[in-house]
Protein backbone atom coordinates (compact mmCIF):
# COMPACT_ATOMS: atom_id res chain seq x y z
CA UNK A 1 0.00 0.00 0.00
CA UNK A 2 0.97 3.49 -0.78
CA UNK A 3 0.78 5.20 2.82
CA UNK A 4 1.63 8.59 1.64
CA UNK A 5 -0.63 8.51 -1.73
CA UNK A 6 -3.78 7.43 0.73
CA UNK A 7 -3.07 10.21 3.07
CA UNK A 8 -3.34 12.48 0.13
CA UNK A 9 -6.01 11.61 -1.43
CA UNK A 10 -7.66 11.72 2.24
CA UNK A 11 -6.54 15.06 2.23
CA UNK A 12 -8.43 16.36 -0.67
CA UNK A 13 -11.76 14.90 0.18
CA UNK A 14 -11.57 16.39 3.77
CA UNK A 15 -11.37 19.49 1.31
CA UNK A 16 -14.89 18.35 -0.87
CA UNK A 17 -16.53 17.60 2.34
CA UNK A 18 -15.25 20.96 3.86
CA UNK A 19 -16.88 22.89 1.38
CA UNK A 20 -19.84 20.87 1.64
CA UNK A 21 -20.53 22.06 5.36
CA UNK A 22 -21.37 24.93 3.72
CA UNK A 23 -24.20 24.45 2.61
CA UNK A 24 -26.28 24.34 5.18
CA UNK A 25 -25.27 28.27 6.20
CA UNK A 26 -28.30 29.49 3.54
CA UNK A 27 -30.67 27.93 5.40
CA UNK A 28 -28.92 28.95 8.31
CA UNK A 29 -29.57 32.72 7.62
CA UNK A 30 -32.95 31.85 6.42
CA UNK A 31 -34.30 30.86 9.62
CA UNK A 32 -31.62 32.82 11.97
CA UNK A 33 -31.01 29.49 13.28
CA UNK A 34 -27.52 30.75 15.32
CA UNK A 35 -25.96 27.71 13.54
CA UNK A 36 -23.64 30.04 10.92
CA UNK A 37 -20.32 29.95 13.19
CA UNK A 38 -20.66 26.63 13.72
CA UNK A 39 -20.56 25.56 10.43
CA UNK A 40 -18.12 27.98 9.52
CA UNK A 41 -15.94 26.55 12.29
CA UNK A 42 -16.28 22.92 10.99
CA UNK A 43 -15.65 23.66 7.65
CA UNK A 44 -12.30 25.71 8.32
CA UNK A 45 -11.50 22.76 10.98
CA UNK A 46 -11.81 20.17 7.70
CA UNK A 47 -9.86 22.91 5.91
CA UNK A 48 -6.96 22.51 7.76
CA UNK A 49 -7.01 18.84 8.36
CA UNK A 50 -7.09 18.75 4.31
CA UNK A 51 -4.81 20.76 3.58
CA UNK A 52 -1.84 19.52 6.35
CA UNK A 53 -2.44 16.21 4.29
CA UNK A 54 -2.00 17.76 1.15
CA UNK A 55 1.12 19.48 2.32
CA UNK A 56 2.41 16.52 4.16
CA UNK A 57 2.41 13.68 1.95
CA UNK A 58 3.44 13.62 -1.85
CA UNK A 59 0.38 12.26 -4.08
CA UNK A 60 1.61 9.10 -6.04
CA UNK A 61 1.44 8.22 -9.68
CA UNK A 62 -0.47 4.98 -9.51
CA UNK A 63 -3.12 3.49 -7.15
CA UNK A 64 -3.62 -0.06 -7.01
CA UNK A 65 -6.55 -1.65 -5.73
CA UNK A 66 -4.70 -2.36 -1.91
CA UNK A 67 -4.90 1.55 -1.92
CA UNK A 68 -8.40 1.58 -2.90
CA UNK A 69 -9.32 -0.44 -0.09
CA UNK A 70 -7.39 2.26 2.24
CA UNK A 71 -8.90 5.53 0.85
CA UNK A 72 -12.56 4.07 0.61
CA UNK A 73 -12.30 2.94 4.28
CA UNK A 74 -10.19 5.76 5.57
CA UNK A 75 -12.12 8.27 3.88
CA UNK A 76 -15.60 7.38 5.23
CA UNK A 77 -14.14 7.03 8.43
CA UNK A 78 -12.72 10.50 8.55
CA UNK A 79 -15.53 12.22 6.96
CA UNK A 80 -17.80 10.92 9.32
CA UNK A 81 -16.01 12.07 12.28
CA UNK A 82 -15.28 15.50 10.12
CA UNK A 83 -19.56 15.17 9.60
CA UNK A 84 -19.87 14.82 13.40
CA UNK A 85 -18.72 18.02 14.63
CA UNK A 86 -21.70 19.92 13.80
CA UNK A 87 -23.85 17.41 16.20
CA UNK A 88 -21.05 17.74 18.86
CA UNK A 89 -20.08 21.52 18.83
CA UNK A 90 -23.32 22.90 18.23
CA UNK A 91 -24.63 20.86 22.03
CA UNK A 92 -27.33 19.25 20.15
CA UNK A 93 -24.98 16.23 20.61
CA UNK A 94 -23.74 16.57 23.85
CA UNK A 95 -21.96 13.10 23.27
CA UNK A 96 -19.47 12.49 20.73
CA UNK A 97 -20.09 8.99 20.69
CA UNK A 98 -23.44 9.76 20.00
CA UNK A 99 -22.60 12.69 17.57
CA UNK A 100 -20.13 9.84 15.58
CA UNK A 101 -22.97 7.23 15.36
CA UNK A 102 -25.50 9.89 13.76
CA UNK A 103 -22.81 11.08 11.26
CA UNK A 104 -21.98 7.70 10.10
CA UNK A 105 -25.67 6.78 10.33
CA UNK A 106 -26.55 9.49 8.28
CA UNK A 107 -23.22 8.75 6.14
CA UNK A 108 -23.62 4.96 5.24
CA UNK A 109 -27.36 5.69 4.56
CA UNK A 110 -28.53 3.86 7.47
CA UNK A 111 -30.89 6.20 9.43
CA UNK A 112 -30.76 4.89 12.65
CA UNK A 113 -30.44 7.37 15.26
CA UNK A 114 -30.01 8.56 19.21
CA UNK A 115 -32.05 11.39 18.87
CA UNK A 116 -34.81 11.32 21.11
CA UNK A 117 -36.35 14.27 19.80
CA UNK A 118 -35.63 15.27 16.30
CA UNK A 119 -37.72 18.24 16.00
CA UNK A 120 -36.39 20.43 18.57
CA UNK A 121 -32.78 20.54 16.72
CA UNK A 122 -32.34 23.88 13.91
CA UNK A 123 -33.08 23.95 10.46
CA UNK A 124 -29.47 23.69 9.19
CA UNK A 125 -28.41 21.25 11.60
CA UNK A 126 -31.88 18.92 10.42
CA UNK A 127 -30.00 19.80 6.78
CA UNK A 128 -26.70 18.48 7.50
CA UNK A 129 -28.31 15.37 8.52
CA UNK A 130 -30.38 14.94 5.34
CA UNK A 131 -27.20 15.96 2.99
CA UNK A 132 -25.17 13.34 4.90
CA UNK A 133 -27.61 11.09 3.56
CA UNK A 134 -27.23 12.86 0.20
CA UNK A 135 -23.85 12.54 -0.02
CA UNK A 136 -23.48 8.85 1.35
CA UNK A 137 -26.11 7.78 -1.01
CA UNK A 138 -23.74 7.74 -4.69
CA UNK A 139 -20.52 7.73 -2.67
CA UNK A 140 -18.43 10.12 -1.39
CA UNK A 141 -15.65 8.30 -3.78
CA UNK A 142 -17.90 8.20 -7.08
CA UNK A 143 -18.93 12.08 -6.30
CA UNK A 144 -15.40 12.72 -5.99
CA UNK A 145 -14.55 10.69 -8.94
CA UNK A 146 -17.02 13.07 -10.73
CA UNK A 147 -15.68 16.14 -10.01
CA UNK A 148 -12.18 15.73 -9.84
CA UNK A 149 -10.05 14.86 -12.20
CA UNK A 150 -6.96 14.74 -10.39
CA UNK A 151 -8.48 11.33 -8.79
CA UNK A 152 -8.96 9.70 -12.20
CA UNK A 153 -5.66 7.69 -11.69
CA UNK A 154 -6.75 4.73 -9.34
CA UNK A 155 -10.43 5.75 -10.57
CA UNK A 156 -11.54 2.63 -10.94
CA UNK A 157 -9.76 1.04 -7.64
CA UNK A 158 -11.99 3.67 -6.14
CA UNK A 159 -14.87 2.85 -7.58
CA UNK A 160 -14.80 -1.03 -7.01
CA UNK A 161 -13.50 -0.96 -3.56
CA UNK A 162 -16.69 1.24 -2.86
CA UNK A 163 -19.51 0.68 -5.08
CA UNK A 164 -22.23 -1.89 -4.07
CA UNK A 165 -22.71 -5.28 -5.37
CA UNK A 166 -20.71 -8.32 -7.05
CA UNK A 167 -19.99 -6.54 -10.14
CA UNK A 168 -19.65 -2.74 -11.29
CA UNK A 169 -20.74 -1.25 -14.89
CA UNK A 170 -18.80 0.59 -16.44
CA UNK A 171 -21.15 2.98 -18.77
CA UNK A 172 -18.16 5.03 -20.05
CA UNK A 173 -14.70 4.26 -21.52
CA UNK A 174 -13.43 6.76 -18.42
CA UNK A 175 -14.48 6.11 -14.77
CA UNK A 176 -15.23 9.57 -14.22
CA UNK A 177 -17.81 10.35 -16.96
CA UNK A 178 -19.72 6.67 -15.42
CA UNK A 179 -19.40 8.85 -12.11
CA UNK A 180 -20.55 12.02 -13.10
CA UNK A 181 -23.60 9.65 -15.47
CA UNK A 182 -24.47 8.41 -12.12
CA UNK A 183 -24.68 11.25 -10.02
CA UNK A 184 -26.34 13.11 -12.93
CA UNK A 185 -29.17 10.40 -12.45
CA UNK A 186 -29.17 10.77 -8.66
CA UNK A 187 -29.44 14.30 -9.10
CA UNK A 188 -32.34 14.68 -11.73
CA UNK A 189 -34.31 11.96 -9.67
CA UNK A 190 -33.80 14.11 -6.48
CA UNK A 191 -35.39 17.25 -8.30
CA UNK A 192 -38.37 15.26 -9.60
CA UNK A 193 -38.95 13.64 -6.00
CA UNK A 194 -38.83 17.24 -4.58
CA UNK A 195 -40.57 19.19 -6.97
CA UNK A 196 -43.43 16.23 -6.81
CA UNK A 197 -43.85 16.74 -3.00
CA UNK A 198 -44.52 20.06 -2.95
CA UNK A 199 -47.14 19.52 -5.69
CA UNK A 200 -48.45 17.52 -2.45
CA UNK A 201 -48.57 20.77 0.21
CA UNK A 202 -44.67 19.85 1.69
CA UNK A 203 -42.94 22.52 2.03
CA UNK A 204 -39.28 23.14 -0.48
CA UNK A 205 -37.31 22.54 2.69
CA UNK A 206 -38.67 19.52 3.86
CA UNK A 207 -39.60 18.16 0.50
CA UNK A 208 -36.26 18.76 -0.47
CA UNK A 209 -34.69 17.06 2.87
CA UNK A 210 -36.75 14.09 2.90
CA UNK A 211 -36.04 13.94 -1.03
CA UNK A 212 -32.13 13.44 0.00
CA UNK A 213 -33.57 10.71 2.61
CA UNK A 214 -35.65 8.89 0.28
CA UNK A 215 -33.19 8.95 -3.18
CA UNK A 216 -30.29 7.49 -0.78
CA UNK A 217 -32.49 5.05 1.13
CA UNK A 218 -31.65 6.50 4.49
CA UNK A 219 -34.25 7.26 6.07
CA UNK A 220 -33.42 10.08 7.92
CA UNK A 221 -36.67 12.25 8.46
CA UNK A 222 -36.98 16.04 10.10
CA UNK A 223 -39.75 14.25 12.02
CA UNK A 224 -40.43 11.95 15.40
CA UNK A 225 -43.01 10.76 13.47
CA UNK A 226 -41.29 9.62 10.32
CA UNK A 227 -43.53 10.11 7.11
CA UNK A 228 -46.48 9.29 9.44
CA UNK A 229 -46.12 13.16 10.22
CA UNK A 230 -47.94 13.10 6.58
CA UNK A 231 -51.00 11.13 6.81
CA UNK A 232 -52.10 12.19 2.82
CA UNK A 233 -51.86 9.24 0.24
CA UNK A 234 -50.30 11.38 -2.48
CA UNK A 235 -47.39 11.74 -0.22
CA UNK A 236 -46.65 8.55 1.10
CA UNK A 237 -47.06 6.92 -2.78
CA UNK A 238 -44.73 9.27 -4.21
CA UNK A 239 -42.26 8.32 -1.27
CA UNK A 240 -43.39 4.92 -1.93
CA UNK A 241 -41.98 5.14 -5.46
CA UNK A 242 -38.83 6.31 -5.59
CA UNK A 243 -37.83 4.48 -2.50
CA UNK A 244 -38.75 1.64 -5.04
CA UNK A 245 -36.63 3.37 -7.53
CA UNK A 246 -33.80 4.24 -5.35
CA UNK A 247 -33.32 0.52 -4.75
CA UNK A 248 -32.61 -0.15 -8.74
CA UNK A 249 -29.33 -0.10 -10.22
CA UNK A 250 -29.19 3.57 -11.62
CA UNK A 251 -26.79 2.29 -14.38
CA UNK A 252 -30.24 0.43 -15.66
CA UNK A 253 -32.20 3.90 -14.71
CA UNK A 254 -29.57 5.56 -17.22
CA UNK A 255 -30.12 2.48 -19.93
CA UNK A 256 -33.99 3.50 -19.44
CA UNK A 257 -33.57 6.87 -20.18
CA UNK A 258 -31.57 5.81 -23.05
CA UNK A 259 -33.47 2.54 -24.75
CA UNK A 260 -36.80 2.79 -22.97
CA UNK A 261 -38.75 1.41 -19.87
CA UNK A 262 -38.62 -1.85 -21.57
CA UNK A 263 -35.09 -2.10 -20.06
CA UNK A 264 -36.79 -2.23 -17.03
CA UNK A 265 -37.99 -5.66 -17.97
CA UNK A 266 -35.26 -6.79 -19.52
CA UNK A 267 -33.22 -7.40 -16.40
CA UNK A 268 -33.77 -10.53 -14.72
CA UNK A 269 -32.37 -9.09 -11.07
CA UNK A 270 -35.34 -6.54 -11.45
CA UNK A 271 -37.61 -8.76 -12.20
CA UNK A 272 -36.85 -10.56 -8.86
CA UNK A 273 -36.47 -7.45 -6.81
CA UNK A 274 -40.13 -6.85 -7.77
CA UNK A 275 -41.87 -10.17 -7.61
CA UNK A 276 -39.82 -9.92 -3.83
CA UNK A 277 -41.76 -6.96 -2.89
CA UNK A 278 -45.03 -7.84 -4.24
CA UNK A 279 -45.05 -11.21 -3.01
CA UNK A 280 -43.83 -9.64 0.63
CA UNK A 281 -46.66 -7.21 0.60
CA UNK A 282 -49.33 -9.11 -0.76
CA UNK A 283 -48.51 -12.32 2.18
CA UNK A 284 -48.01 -9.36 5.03
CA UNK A 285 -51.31 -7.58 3.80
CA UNK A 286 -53.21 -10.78 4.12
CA UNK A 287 -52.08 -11.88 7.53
CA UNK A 288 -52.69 -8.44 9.12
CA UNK A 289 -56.14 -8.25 7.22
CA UNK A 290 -56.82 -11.60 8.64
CA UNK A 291 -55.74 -11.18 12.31
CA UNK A 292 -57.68 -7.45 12.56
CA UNK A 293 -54.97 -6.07 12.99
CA UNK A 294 -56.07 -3.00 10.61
CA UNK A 295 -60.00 -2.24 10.29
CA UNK A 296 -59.53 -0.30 7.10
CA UNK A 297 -58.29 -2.18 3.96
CA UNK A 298 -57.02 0.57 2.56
CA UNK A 299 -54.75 1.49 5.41
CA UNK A 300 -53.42 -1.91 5.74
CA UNK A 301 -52.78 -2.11 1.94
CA UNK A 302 -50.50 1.65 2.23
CA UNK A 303 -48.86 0.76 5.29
CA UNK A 304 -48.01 -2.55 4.11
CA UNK A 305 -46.39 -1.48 0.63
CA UNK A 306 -44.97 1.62 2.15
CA UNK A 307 -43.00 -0.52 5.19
CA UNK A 308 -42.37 -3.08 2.70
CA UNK A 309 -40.15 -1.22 0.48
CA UNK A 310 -39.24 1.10 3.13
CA UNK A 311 -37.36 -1.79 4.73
CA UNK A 312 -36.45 -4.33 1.31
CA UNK A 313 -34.79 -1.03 0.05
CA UNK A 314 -33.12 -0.59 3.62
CA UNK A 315 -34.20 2.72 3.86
CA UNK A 316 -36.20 2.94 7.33
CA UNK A 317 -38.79 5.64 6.92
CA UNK A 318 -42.02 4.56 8.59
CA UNK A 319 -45.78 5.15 8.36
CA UNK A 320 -46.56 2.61 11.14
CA UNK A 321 -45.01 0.60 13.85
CA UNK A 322 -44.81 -2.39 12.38
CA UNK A 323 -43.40 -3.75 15.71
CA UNK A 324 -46.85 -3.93 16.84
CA UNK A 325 -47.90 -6.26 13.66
CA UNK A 326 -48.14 -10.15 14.08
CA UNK A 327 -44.65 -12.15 14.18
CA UNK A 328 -45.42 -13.67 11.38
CA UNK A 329 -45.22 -9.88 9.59
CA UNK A 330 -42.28 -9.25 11.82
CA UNK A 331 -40.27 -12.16 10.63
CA UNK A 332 -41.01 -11.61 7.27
CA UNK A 333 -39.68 -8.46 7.66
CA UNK A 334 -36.92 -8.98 9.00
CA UNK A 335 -36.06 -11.58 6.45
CA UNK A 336 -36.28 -8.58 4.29
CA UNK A 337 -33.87 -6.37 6.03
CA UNK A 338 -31.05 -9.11 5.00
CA UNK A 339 -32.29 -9.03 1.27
CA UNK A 340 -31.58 -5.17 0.32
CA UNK A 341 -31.90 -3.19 -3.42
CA UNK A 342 -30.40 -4.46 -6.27
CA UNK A 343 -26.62 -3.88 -6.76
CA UNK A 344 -25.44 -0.53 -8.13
CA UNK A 345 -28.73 0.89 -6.17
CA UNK A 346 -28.17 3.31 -3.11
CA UNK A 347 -29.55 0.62 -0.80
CA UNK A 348 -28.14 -1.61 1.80
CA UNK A 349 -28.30 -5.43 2.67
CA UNK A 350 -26.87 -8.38 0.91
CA UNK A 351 -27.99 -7.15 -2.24
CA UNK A 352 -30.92 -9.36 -4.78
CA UNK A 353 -28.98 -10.03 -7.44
CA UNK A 354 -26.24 -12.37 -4.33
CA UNK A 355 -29.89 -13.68 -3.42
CA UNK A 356 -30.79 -14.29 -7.02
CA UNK A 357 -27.55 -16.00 -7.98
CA UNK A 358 -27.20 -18.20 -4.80
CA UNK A 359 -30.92 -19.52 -5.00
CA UNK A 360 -29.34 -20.55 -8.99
CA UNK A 361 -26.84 -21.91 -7.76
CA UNK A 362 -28.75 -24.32 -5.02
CA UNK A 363 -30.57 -25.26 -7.64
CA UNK A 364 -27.54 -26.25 -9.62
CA UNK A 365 -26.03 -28.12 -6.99
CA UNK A 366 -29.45 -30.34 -6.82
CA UNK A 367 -29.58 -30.95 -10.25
CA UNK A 368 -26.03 -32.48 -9.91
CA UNK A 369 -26.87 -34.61 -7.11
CA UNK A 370 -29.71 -36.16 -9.58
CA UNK A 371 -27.65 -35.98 -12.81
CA UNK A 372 -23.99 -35.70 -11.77
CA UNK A 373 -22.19 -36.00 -15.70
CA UNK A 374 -24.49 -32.93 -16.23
CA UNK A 375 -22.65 -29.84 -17.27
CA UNK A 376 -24.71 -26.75 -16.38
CA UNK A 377 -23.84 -23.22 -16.31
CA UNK A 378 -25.17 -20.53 -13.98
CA UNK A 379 -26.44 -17.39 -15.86
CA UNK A 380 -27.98 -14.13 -15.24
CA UNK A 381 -30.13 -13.12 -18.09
CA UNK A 382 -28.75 -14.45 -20.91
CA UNK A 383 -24.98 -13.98 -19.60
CA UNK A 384 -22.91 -16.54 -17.99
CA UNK A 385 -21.63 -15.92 -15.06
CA UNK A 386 -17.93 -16.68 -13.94
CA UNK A 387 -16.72 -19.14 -11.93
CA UNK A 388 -15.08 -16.55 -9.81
CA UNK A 389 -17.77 -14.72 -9.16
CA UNK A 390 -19.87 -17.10 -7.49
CA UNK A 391 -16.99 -18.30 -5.80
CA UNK A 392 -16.83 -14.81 -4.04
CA UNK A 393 -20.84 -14.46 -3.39
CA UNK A 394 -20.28 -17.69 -1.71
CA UNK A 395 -17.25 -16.66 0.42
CA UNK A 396 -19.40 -12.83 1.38
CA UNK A 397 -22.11 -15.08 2.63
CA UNK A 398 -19.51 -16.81 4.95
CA UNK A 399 -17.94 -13.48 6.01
CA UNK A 400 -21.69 -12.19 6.76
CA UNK A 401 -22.64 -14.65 8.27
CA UNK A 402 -19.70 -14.60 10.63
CA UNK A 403 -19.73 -10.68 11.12
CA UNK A 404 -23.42 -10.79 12.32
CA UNK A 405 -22.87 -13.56 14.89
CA UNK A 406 -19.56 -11.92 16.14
CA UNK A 407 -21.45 -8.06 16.47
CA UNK A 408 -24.33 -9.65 17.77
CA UNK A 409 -22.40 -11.25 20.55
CA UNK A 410 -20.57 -8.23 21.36
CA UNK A 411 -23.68 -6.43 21.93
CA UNK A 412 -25.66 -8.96 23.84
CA UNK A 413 -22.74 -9.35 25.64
CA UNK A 414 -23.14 -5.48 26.99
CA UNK A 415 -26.77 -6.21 28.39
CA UNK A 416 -28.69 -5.77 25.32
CA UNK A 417 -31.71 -8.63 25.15
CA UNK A 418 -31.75 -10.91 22.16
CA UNK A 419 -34.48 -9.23 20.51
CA UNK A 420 -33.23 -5.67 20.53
CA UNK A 421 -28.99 -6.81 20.17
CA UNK A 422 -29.14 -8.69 17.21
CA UNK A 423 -32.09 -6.75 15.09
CA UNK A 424 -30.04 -3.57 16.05
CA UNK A 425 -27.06 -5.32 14.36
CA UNK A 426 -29.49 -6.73 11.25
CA UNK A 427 -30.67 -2.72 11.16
CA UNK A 428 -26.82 -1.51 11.27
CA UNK A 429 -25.23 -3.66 9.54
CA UNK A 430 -28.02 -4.21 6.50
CA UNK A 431 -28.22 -0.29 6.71
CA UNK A 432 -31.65 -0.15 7.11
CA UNK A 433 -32.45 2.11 10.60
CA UNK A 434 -35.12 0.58 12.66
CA UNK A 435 -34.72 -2.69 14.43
CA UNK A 436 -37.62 -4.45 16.59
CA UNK A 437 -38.01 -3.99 20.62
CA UNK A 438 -36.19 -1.15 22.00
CA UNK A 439 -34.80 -0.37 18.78
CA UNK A 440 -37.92 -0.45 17.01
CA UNK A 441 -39.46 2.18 14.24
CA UNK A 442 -40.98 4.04 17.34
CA UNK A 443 -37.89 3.88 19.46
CA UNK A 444 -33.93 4.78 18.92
CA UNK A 445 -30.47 3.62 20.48
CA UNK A 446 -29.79 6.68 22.83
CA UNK A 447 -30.15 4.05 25.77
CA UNK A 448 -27.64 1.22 24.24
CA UNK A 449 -24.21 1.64 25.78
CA UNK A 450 -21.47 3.45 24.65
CA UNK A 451 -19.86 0.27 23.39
CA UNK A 452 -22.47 -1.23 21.63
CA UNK A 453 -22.84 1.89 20.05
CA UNK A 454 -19.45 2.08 18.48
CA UNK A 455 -19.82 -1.68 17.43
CA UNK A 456 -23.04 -0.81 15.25
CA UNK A 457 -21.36 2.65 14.14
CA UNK A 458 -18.29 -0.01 12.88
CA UNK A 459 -21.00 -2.42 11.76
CA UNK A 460 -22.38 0.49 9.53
CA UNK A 461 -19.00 0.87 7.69
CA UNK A 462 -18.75 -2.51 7.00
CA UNK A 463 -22.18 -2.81 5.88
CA UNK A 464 -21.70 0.39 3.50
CA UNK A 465 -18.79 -1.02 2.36
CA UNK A 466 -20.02 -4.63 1.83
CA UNK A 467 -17.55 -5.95 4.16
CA UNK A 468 -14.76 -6.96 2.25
CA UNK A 469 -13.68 -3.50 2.02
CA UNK A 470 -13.16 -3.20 5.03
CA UNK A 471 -12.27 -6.75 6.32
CA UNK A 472 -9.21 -6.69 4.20
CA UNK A 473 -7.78 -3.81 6.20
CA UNK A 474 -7.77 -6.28 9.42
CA UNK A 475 -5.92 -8.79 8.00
CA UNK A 476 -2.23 -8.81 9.00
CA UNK A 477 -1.05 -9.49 5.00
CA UNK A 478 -2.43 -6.56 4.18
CA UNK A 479 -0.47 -3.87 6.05
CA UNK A 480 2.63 -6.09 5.90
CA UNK A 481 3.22 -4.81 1.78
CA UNK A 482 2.47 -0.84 3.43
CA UNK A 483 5.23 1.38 2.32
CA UNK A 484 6.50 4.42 4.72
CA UNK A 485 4.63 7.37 3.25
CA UNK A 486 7.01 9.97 1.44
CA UNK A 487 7.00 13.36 2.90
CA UNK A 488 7.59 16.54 1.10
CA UNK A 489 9.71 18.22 3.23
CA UNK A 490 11.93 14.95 3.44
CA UNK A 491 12.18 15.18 -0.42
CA UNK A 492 12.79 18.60 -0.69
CA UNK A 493 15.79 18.09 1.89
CA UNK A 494 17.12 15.05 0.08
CA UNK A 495 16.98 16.91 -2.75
CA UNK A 496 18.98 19.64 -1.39
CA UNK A 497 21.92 17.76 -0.04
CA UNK A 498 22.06 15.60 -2.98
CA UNK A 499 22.80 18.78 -5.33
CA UNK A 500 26.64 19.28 -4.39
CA UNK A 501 27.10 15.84 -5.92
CA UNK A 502 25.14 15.87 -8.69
CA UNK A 503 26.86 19.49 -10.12
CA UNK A 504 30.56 18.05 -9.71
């Protein structure tokens, strides 16, 4: 690994995020929040943190993808403590281990949160917390990748190590016009989402907020309520669909926009991701209808779909406490907080197309145990899919599997019950928000301990990251092929005494 080319690069996005805490200062003035120094304060605090990086460590030629791993972990790491300052320095936060578990919450798109009362906090501040969202949903890396050139060598390491799912597309010869295709996407679907709630009576400030929320599947709302603070229809449907949306691949939104909605259709892992939902809602819909749990069929039927792909999508706004629903629901739901989006989406969990290709591959392994000369290939659509790749859904499976048990111990272990530890790991680590008990859509983890709360901040990253990312820098190989980063003023002072020599 490059040490000094990571520090760097970690440098100069502290500087993109920097001038991002900016942002919220309009709204700032707007509603004479008293927020403007602190923002100001954070930003300048990034500022310097950047720029000693910059002026530290020489930038190197080529990244490979061992430094990819480092910047995409790294970076989120830093920018979420960077993100946290606001929380912490403003008092709304009086805990910084608190303050670091919203940031990264609001970050890795997850929307859980230790705020007990949301509504209280100022305008800016409730901004911040949406744009983290925002900003988390695409990728710090891939917005970066978008807008500065200077990190086009080692693009693509960057955009592997942090982009979701088994396999990335590439939708343009250069890695930074498929970043800046992407974000353009992102972007034009935000606008539409925003511009299509105020037809609906919200507000531009919260339409515009829970806009970032909803297009990142986060779930972050300016409400204690959640979206049950709008009780309209309209509302909740149009939230309803581009949650939906959100959880597609955008590189198939893009092929839409340029062959058609037939594209839609066309791709097998969408197909899936939809006959998952409807199938979800319809069983859910039918065992609350049957058990009285709703009296109005039309209720049940909104607040069904709407926690549905509030929680397949992993993006945790609510309408109703579905905590209160049968266990059947709750167990189907749960199931669903492991599932996720599809891959390339902006939502969490193990992704559908893993789901899609291990349920193939099951299937595969039967039909051998009937017909074992048979020679059958796995494919996705009408593409085969490699050997290798399969080999490493298998192997993330394993790791999962393995990094739920282990966080879930850890947090039991601190006094959590079984209920609330390992559904607030499922809700961490799947990015989703909400867990069941006393992490459930009506409650929040300000009472878990300080421990467990830095366990489910890590589990977060990991999540975000689809754990490979990030399990790679604990491995003791890994840091053994680190080189000593190269600092300038070393150079500059090797340079000088190695001038006599070179003039004689």
């Amino acid at each position: 690994m490059r040490t000094g080319g990571v520090f760097n690069l970690l440098g100069k996005l502290l500087l993109i995020l920097s001038m991002m805490l900016l942002t919220p200062v309009p709204f700032s003035v707007y509603y004479h929040d008293g927020m403007i120094p602190i923002f100001f304060l954070c930003s300048a605090c990034g500022l310097v943190a950047g720029g000693l990086l910059i002026a530290a460590f020489l930038p190197e030629k080529e990244l490979g993808y061992r430094d990819g791993f480092a910047i995409v972990t790294f970076s989120w790491l830093v920018l979420a403590l960077l993100g946290a300052l606001p929380y912490y320095l403003s008092g709304a936060i009086p805990s910084f281990v608190d303050a670091l578990f919203e940031s990264m919450s609001g970050f890795t798109t997850t929307g859980s949160t230790i705020l007990t009362d949301i509504e209280v906090l100022p305008k800016s501040l409730l901004f911040w917390r949406a744009m983290t969202h925002w900003l988390g949903g695409m990728g710090i890396i891939v917005l970066a990748l978008a807008i500065l050139p200077l990190l086009g060598i080692g693009g693509m390491q960057l955009f592997q190590a942090e982009a979701p799912g088994p396999t990335k597309d590439r939708l343009a010869p250069r890695i930074q016009d498929t970043a800046r295709i992407l974000w353009s996407v992102y972007v034009a679907m935000t606008a539409v989402e925003t511009v299509l709630l105020m037809l609906g009576g919200v507000d531009f400030f919260n339409a515009l907020t829970h806009s970032f929320s909803t297009l990142a599947t986060g779930g972050f709302s300016n409400f204690n309520a959640s979206i049950a603070h709008y009780p309209s229809p309209y509302i909740q449907l149009v939230i309803i669909l581009f949650m939906f949306l959100a959880g597609v691949n955008f590189s198939l939104h893009f092929l839409v926009l340029r062959q058609g909605i037939r594209s839609y259709w066309h791709s097998e892992e969408f197909r899936f991701y939809l006959a998952l939902i409807l199938t979800a809602a319809m069983l859910i819909f039918s065992v609350n209808q049957a058990t009285g749990t709703y009296t109005h069929m039309g209720r049940n039927l909104l607040d069904v779909l709407f926690q549905v792909v509030s929680v397949m999508t992993t993006t945790g706004f609510g309408t109703a406490d579905f905590d209160a629903w049968p266990p059947f629901c709750r167990v189907f739901l749960v199931s669903l907080m492991f599932v996720g989006g599809c891959a390339g989406s902006t939502g969490g969990g193990i992704k559908v197309v893993r789901l899609l290709l291990f349920f193939k591959y099951a299937v595969s392994q039967l039909h051998k145990l009937v017909h074992p000369r048979q020679v059958e290939s796995i494919k996705l659509g009408k593409t085969r899919v490699p050997q290798e790749v399969m080999i490493a859904i298998l192997s993330f499976f394993a790791i999962y599997l393995a990094f739920f048990l282990a966080a879930s111990l850890i947090v039991t272990s601190l006094g959590v019950d079984i209920i609330t530890g390992p559904t607030a790991v499922i809700a961490t680590l799947n990015n989703i928000g909400p867990g069941l008990a006393m992490v459930g859509p009506t409650q929040n983890f300000a009472h878990l301990p300080a421990l467990a709360k830095l366990v489910l901040t890590f589990c977060m990253l990991a999540g975000r990251l689809e754990l490979y990312t990030v399990v790679i820098l604990l491995t003791p190989g890994y840091w053994r092929a680190a080189r000593r980063p190269l600092l300038r003023w070393k150079q500059h002072h090797g340079n000088t005494l190695a001038q006599p020599a070179n003039t004689k």
